[in-house]
Protein backbone atom coordinates (compact mmCIF):
# COMPACT_ATOMS: atom_id res chain seq x y z
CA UNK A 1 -5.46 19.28 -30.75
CA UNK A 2 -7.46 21.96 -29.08
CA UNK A 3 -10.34 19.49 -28.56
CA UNK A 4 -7.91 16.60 -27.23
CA UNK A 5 -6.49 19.28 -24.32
CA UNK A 6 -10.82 20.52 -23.79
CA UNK A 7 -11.71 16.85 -23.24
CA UNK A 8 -8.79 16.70 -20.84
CA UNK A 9 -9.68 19.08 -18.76
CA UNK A 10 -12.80 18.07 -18.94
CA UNK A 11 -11.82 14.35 -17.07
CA UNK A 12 -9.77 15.92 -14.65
CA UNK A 13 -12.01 17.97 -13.51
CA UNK A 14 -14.95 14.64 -13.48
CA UNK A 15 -12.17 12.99 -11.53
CA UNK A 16 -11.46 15.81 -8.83
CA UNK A 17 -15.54 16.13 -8.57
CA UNK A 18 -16.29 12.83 -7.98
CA UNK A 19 -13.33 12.04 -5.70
CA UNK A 20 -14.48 15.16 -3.50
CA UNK A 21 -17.62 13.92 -3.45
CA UNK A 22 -16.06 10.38 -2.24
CA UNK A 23 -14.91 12.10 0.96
CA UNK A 24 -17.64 14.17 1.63
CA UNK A 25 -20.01 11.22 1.75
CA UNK A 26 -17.06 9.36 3.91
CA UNK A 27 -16.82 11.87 6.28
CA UNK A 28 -20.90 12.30 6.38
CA UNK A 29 -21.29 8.83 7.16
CA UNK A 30 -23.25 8.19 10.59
CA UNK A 31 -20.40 5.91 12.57
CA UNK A 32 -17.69 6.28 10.41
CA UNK A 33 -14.42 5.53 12.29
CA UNK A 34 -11.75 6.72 10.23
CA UNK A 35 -11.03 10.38 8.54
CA UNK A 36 -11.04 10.74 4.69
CA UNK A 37 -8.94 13.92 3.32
CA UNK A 38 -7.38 15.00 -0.66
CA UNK A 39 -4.30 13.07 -1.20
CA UNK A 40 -2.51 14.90 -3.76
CA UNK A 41 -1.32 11.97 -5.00
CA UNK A 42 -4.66 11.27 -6.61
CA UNK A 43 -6.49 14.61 -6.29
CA UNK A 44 -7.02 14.82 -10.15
CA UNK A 45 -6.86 10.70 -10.96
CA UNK A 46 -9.74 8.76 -11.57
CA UNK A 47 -10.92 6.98 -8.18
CA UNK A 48 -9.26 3.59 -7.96
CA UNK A 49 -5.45 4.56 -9.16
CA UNK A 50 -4.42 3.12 -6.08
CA UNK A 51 -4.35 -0.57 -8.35
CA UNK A 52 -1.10 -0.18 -9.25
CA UNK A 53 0.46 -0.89 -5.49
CA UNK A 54 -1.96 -3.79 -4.92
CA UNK A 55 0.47 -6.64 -5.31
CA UNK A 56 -1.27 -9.89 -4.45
CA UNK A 57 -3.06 -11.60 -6.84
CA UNK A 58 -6.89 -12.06 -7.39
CA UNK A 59 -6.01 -15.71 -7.32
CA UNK A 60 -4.03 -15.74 -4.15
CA UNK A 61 -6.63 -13.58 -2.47
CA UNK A 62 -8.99 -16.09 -3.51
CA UNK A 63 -6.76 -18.87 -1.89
CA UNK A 64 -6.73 -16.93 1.14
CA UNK A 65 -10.62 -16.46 1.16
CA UNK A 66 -10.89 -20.90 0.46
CA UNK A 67 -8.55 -21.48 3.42
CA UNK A 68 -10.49 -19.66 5.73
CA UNK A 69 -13.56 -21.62 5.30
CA UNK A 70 -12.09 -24.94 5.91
CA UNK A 71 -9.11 -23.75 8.31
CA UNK A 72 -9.74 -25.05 11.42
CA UNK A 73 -9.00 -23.53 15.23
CA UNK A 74 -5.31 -24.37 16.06
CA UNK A 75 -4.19 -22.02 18.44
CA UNK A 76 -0.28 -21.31 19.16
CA UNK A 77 -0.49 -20.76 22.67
CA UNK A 78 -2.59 -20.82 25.47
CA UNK A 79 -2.45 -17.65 27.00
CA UNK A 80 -5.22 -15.46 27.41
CA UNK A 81 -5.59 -12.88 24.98
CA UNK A 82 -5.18 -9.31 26.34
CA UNK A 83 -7.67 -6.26 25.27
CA UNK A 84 -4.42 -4.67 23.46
CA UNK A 85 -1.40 -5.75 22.04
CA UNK A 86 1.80 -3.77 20.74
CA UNK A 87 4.82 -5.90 19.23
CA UNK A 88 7.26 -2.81 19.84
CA UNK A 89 6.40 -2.79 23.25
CA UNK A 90 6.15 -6.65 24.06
CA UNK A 91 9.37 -7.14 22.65
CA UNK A 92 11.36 -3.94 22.95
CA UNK A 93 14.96 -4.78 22.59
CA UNK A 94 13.92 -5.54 19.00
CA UNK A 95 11.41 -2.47 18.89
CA UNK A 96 13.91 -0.74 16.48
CA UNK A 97 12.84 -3.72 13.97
CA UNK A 98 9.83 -4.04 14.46
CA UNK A 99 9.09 -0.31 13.67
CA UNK A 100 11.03 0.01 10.62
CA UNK A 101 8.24 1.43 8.08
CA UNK A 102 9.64 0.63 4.73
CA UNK A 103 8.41 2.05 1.22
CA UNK A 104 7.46 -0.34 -1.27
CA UNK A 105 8.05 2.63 -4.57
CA UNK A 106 5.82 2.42 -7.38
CA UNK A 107 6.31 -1.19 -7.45
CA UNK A 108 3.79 -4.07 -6.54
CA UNK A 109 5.86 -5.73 -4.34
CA UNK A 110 3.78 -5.00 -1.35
CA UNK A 111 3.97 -9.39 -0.81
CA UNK A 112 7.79 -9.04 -0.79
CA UNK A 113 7.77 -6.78 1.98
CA UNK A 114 5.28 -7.31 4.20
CA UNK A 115 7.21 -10.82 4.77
CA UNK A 116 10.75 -9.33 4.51
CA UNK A 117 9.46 -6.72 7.57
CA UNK A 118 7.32 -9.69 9.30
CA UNK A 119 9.97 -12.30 8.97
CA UNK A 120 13.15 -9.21 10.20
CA UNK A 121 10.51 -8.99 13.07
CA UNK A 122 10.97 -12.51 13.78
CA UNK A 123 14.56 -12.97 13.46
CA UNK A 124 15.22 -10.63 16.38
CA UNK A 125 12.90 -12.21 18.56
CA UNK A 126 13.43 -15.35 17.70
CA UNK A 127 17.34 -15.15 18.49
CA UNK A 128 16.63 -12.46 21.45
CA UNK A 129 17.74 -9.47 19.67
CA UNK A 130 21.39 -10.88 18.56
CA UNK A 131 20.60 -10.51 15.00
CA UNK A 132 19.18 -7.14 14.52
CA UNK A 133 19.14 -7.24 11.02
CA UNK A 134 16.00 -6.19 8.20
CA UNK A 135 15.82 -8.97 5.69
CA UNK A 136 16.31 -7.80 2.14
CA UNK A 137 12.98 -7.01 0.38
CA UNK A 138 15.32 -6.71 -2.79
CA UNK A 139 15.96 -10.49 -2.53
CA UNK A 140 12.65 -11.60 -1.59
CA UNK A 141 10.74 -9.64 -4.19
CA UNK A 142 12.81 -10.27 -7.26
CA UNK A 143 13.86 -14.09 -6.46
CA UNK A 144 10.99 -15.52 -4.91
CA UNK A 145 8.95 -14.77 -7.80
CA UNK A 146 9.46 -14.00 -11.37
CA UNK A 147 6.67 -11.48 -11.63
CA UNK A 148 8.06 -9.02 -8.76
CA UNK A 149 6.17 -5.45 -9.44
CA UNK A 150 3.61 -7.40 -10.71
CA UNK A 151 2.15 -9.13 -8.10
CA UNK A 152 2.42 -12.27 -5.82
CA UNK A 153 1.13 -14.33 -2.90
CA UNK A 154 1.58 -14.11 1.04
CA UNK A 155 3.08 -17.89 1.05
CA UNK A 156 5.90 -17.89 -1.68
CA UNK A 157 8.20 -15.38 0.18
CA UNK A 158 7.88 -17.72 3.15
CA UNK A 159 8.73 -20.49 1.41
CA UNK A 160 11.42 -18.96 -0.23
CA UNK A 161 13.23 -17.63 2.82
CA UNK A 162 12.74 -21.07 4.11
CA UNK A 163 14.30 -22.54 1.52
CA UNK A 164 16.52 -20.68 0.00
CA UNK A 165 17.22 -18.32 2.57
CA UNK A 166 17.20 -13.94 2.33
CA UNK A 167 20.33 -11.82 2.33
CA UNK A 168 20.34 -8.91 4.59
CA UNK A 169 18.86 -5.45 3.11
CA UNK A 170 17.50 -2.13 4.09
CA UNK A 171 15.48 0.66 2.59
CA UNK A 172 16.57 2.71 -0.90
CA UNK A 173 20.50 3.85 -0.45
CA UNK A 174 20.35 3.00 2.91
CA UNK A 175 17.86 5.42 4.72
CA UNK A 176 15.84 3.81 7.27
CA UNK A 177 16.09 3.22 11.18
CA UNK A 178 18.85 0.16 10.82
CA UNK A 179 21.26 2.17 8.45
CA UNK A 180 23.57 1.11 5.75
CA UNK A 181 26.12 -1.82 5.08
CA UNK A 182 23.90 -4.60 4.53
CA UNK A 183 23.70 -6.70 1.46
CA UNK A 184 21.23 -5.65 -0.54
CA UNK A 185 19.04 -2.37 -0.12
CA UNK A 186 15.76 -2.21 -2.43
CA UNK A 187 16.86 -0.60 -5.33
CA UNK A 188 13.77 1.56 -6.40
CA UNK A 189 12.85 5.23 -4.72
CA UNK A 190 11.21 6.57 -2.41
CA UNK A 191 7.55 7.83 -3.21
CA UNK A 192 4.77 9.79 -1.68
CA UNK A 193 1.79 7.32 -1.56
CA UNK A 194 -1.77 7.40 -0.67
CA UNK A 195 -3.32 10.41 1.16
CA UNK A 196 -2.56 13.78 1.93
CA UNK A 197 1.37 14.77 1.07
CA UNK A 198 1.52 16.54 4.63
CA UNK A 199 5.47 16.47 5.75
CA UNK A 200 6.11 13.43 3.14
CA UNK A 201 9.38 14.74 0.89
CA UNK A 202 8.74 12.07 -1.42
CA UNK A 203 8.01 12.76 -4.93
CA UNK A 204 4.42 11.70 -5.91
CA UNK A 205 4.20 8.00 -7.47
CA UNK A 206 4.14 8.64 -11.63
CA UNK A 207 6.19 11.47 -11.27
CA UNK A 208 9.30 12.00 -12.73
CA UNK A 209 10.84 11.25 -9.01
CA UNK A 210 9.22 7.93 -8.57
CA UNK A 211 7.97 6.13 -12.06
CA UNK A 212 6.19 2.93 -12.59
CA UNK A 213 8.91 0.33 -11.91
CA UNK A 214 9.59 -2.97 -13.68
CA UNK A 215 11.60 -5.42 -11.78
CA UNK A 216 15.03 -5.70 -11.95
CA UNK A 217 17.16 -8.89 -12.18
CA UNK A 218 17.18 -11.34 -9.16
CA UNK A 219 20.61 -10.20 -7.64
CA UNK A 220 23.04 -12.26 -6.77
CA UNK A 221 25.81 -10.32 -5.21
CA UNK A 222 25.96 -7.77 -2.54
CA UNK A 223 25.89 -3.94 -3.05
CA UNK A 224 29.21 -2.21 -3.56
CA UNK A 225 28.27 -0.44 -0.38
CA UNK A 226 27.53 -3.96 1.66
CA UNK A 227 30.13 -4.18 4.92
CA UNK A 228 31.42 -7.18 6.74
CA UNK A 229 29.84 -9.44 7.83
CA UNK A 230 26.80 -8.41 5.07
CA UNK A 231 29.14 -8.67 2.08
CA UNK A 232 29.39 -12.34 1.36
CA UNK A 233 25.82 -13.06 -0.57
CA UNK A 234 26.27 -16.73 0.27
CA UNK A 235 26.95 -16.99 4.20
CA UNK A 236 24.60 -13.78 4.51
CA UNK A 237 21.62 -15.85 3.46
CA UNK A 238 19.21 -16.41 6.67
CA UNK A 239 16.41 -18.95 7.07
CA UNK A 240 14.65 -20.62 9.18
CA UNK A 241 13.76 -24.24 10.18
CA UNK A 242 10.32 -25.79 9.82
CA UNK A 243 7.94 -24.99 7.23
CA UNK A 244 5.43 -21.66 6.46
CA UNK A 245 2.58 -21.59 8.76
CA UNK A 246 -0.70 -20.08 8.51
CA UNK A 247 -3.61 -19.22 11.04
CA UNK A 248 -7.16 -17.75 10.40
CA UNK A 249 -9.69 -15.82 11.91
CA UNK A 250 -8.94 -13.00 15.24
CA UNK A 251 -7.86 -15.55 17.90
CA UNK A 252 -5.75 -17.65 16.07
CA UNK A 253 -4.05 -14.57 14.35
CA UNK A 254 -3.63 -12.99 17.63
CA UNK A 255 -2.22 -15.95 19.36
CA UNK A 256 -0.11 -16.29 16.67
CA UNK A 257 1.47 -12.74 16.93
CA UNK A 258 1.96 -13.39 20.68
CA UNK A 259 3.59 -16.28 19.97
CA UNK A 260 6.40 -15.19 18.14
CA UNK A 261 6.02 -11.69 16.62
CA UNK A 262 4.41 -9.79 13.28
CA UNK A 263 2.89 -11.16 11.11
CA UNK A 264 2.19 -11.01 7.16
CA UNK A 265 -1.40 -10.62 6.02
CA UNK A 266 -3.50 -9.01 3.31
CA UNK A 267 -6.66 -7.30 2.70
CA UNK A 268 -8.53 -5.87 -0.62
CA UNK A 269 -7.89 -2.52 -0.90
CA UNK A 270 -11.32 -0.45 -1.95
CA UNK A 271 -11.46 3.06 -3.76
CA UNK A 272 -12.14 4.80 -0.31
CA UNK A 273 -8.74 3.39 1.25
CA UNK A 274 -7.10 6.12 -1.10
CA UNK A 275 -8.11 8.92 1.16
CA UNK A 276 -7.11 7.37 4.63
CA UNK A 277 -5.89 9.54 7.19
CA UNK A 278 -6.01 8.20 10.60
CA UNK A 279 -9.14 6.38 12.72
CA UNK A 280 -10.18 3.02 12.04
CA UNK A 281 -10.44 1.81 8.67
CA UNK A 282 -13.48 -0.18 7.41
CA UNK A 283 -14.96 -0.16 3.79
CA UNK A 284 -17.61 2.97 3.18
CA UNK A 285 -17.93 3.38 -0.69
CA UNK A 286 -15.57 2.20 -3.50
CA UNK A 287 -15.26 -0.86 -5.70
CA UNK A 288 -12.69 -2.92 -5.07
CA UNK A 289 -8.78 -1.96 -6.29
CA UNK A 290 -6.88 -4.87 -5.59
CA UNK A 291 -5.61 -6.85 -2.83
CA UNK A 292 -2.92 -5.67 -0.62
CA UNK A 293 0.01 -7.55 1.92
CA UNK A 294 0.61 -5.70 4.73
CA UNK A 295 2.18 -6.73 8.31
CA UNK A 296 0.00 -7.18 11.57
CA UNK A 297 1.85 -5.98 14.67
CA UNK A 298 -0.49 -5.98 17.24
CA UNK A 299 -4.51 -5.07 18.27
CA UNK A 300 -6.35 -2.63 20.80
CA UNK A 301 -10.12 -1.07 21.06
CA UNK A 302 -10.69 2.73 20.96
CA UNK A 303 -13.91 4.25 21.75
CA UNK A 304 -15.43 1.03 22.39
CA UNK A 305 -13.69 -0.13 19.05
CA UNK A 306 -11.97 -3.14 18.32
CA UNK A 307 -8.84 -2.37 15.73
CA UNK A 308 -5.51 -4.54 14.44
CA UNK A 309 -2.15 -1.94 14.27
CA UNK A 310 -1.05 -2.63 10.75
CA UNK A 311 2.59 -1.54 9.25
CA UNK A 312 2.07 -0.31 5.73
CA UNK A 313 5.11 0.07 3.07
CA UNK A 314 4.35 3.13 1.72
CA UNK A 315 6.88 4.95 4.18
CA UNK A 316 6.24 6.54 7.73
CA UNK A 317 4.88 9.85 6.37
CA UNK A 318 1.32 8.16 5.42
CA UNK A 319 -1.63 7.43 7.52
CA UNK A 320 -0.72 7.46 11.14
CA UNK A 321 3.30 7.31 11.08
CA UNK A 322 3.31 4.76 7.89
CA UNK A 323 0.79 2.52 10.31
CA UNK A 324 -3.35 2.32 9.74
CA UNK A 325 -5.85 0.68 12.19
CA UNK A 326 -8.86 -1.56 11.02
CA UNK A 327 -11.77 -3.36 12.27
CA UNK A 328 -10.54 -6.48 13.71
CA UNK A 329 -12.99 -9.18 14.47
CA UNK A 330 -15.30 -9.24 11.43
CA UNK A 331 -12.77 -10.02 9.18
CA UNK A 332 -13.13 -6.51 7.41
CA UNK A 333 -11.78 -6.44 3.95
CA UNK A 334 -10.64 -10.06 4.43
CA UNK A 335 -7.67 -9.38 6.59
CA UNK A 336 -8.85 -11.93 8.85
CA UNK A 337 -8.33 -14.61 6.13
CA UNK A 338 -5.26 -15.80 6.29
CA UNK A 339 -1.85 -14.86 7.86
CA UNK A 340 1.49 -16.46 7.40
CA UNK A 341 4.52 -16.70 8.73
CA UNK A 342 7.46 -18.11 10.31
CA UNK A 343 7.55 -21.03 13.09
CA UNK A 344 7.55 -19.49 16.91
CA UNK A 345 9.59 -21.95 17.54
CA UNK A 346 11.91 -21.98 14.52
CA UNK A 347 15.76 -22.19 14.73
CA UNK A 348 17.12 -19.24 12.59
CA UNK A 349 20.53 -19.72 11.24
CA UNK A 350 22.40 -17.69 7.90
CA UNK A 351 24.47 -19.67 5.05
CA UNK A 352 21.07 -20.23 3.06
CA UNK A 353 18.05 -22.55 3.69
CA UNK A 354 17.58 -26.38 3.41
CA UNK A 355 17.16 -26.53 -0.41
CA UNK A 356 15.54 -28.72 -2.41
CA UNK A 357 14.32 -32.10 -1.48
CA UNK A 358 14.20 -34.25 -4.39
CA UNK A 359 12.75 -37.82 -3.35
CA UNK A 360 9.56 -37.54 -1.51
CA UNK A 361 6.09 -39.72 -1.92
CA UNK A 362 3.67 -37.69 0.33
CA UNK A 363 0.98 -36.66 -1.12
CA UNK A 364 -2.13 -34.08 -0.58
CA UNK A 365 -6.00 -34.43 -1.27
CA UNK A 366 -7.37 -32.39 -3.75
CA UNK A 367 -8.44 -29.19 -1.75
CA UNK A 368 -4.91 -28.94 -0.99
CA UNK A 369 -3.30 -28.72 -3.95
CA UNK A 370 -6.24 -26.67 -5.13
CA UNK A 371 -5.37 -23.56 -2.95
CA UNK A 372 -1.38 -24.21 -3.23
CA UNK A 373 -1.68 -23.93 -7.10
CA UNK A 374 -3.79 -20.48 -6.71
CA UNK A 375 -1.36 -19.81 -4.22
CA UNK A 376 1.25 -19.44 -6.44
CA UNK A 377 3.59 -21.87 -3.96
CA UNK A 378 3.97 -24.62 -6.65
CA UNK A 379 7.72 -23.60 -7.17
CA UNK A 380 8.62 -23.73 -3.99
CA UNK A 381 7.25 -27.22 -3.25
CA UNK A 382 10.85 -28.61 -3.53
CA UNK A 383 10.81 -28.91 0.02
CA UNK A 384 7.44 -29.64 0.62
CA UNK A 385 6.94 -31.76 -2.54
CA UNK A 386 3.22 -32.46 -3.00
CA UNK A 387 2.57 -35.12 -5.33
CA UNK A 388 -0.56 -33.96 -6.49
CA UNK A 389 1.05 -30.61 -7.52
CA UNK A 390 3.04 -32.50 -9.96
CA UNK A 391 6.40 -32.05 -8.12
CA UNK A 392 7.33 -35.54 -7.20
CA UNK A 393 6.31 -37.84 -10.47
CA UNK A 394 8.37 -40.41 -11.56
CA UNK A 395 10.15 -37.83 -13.32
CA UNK A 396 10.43 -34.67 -11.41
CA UNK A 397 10.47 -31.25 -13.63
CA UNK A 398 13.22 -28.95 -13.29
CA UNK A 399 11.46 -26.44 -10.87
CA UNK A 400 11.13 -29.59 -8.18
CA UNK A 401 14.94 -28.59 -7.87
CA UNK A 402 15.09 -25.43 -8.19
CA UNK A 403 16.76 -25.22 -11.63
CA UNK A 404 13.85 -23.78 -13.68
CA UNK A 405 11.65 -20.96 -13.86
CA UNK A 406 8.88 -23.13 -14.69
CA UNK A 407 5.99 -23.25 -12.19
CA UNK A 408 2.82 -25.11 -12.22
CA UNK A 409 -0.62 -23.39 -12.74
C-alpha cells in the first residue's frame, strides 16, 4: 500500500513539473500572443486532461478538414468586410443573447451548445429581437444525437433544429443573463474549467461538485419550473426554414456572420490550450486533445494582429469573460474549416420543424455522401434524403422517418 501512495506522489509531482515547464516555455516563446498561467483545474493532472470536454468527433473534424479543400468561394453578401467586427454591438437589441456565456459541465456536449447559443443568436436577429429566447442545449444535446456527452458533429444539431425543431432552455436551474421559465434548462452543473480558478465559484470538473456526466434521457416535457408560453413542449419547439449551411475559409465565414449573426465552428484543442488566459491563441507546444465546437461572434486585429472573438461554454469566469481570441486568417487549429449554421434569410417560426420527408429521388455523388456519413448527419437526412446515403431505397429504413435510432455509418 505504502508503495502504491510513493508512486502516486511520485506522478503528481511528474505531472505538476512538466505542466510548469509547459508554461514556462509558452510564455518564453519569442512572439507568443497569448498568456499561459496554472489552472488549478489541472495543476497536478497529466497534460492533455482537457480530452474529456472535446466533444466533436475525430471523424467529423475530419469531415470538416475534406470540405474545406473542395468548398468553393460563395460569399453571403457583398459588403465589404470591415477591419473589426462585434455581433453584440452590430446587433444590440439582441446583445443580451448574443452574450449569454453558457457552461457546457463535465459533459462533451460542447456541439450541442455552440449551435443552441449560435442558432438563439440567430433567432433574435432574424425576427428583430421579438423572440428573445436561448434555445435549449438540453434538447439539442440529448435528442439530436444518441451519444450526447460523448461527442458529436457541428451539422446534426442544425439539422435537427431544422427539422425537428428546439424547445426553449437556459443555463443549470436557471442562472444565466435570460433567467428562468423556459422549457428546458441543461440539467448538469456548473463547473470551473480550463485555466486559472480566479473569481470562478464553480467547483473544479471531477470533483465531487461537478462529476463526469453521462447523458440523460432525451426529454420530452417541460421542467416543472417552465412558465407560459415555454410550458407546452410541442408549440415551444422553434425552427427554421431552409436547410443547414456551411461556409469555409476567413471571408466566407466573415460574410457569413455579417449576414445574419454567430456562428458555430470548431477547432482541435492542443495540450497548451489548457493554460489560456487572455491574448491571442495559436498552437505553441502540445499534442493534440481533441476537437472542440465553439461559436464565432465576430473578428478584430490587435497589435498588428488579426484575431476571431470566440464564445466558449465553459462559463464567463474563464479566459477573457468566458470568450478567447485566435489567429484568424491561417486557419489556426482548423477553425477556419468549416462553419455552420442557420439561413440569413430563414423564416423562424415555433410548433416544431418540417419533419420528415419520405419520397424523394435526388441523389449525391460520392464525395458527398462521403463527408455526410463522417459527418454523422445520416439520421437527419429525412429531409434532405440522399440516395446514396441509403435513405431513400426502394425501401426506406426506419431512421429515413424518424422512428429509429438507427443511423448509417
Amino acid at each position: 500500500m505504502q508503495k502504491v501512495v510513493i508512486a502516486a506522489v511520485i506522478a503528481v509531482a511528474a505531472a505538476q513539473h512538466d505542466r510548469l515547464a509547459m508554461i514556462a516555455e509558452i510564455q518564453n516563446t519569442p512572439g507568443v500572443l497569448w498568456t499561459a498561467a496554472v489552472n488549478t483545474r489541472f495543476e497536478y493532472e497529466a497534460i492533455g486532461a482537457s480530452k474529456i470536454l472535446a466533444g466533436v468527433k475525430p471523424e467529423a473534424m475530419a469531415g470538416r478538414a475534406a470540405y474545406a479543400k473542395t468548398q468553393k468561394s460563395k460569399p453571403l453578401t457583398s459588403e465589404a468586410i470591415p477591419e473589426s467586427f462585434d455581433s453584440e454591438a452590430n446587433w444590440p437589441h439582441c446583445a443580451k443573447v448574443i452574450g449569454d456565456i453558457r457552461d457546457q459541465s463535465m459533459c462533451g456536449c460542447c456541439w450541442a451548445f455552440a449551435a443552441a447559443s449560435a442558432a438563439s443568436d440567430r433567432l433574435c436577429i432574424a425576427t428583430n429581437a421579438t423572440t428573445m429566447a436561448p434555445l435549449s442545449a438540453q434538447d439539442i444535446c440529448f435528442c439530436a444525437s444518441d451519444d450526447g456527452c460523448s461527442g458529436g458533429d457541428i451539422s446534426g444539431p442544425w439539422d435537427y433544429i431544422q427539422s425537428q425543431g428546439a424547445v426553449t432552455g437556459g443555463q443549470y436551474q436557471g442562472t444565466g443573463p435570460l433567467g428562468k421559465g423556459f422549457c428546458q434548462d441543461f440539467s448538469l452543473p456548473h463547473c470551473h474549467h480550463h485555466g486559472p480558478q480566479g473569481d470562478d465559484p464553480f467547483p473544479a470538473e471531477g470533483t465531487k461538485g461537478c462529476p463526469q456526466q453521462s447523458s440523460p434521457q432525451c426529454p420530452n416535457t417541460c421542467d416543472s419550473a417552465a412558465t407560459s408560453p415555454h410550458n407546452n413542449f410541442k408549440k415551444d419547439k422553434w425552427s427554421f426554414s431552409g436547410e443547414t449551411d456551411s461556409a469555409s475559409g476567413e471571408e466566407d465565414i466573415a460574410r457569413a456572420i455579417m449576414a445574419g449573426g454567430p456562428v458555430e465552428t470548431a477547432f482541435t484543442v492542443y495540450a497548451d490550450f489548457e493554460n489560456y488566459v487572455s491574448g491571442i491563441y495559436h498552437h505553441v507546444k502540445g499534442d493534440e486533445a481533441g476537437g472542440h465546437a465553439v461559436r464565432i461572434v465576430g473578428w478584430g486585429v490587435d497589435g498588428g494582429a488579426k484575431y476571431w472573438k470566440v464564445a466558449n461554454s465553459w462559463n464567463p469566469h474563464w479566459g477573457e469573460k468566458g470568450y478567447f481570441r485566435i489567429k484568424r486568417g491561417s486557419n489556426e487549429a482548423g477553425i477556419e474549416d468549416q462553419v455552420t449554421f442557420s439561413p440569413a434569410n430563414a423564416k423562424w417560426s415555433p410548433g416544431g420543424g418540417s419533419g420528415p420527408t419520405p419520397a424523394c429521388t435526388d441523389s449525391e455523388d460520392s464525395s458527398y455522401c462521403s463527408y455526410t456519413k463522417s459527418a454523422g448527419d445520416c439520421k437527419f437526412n429525412s429531409k434532405k434524403c440522399k440516395k446514396t446515403c441509403g435513405c431513400c431505397d426502394a425501401n426506406p429504413p426506419g431512421y429515413c422517418f424518424g422512428t429509429s435510432p438507427e443511423i448509417v455509418v
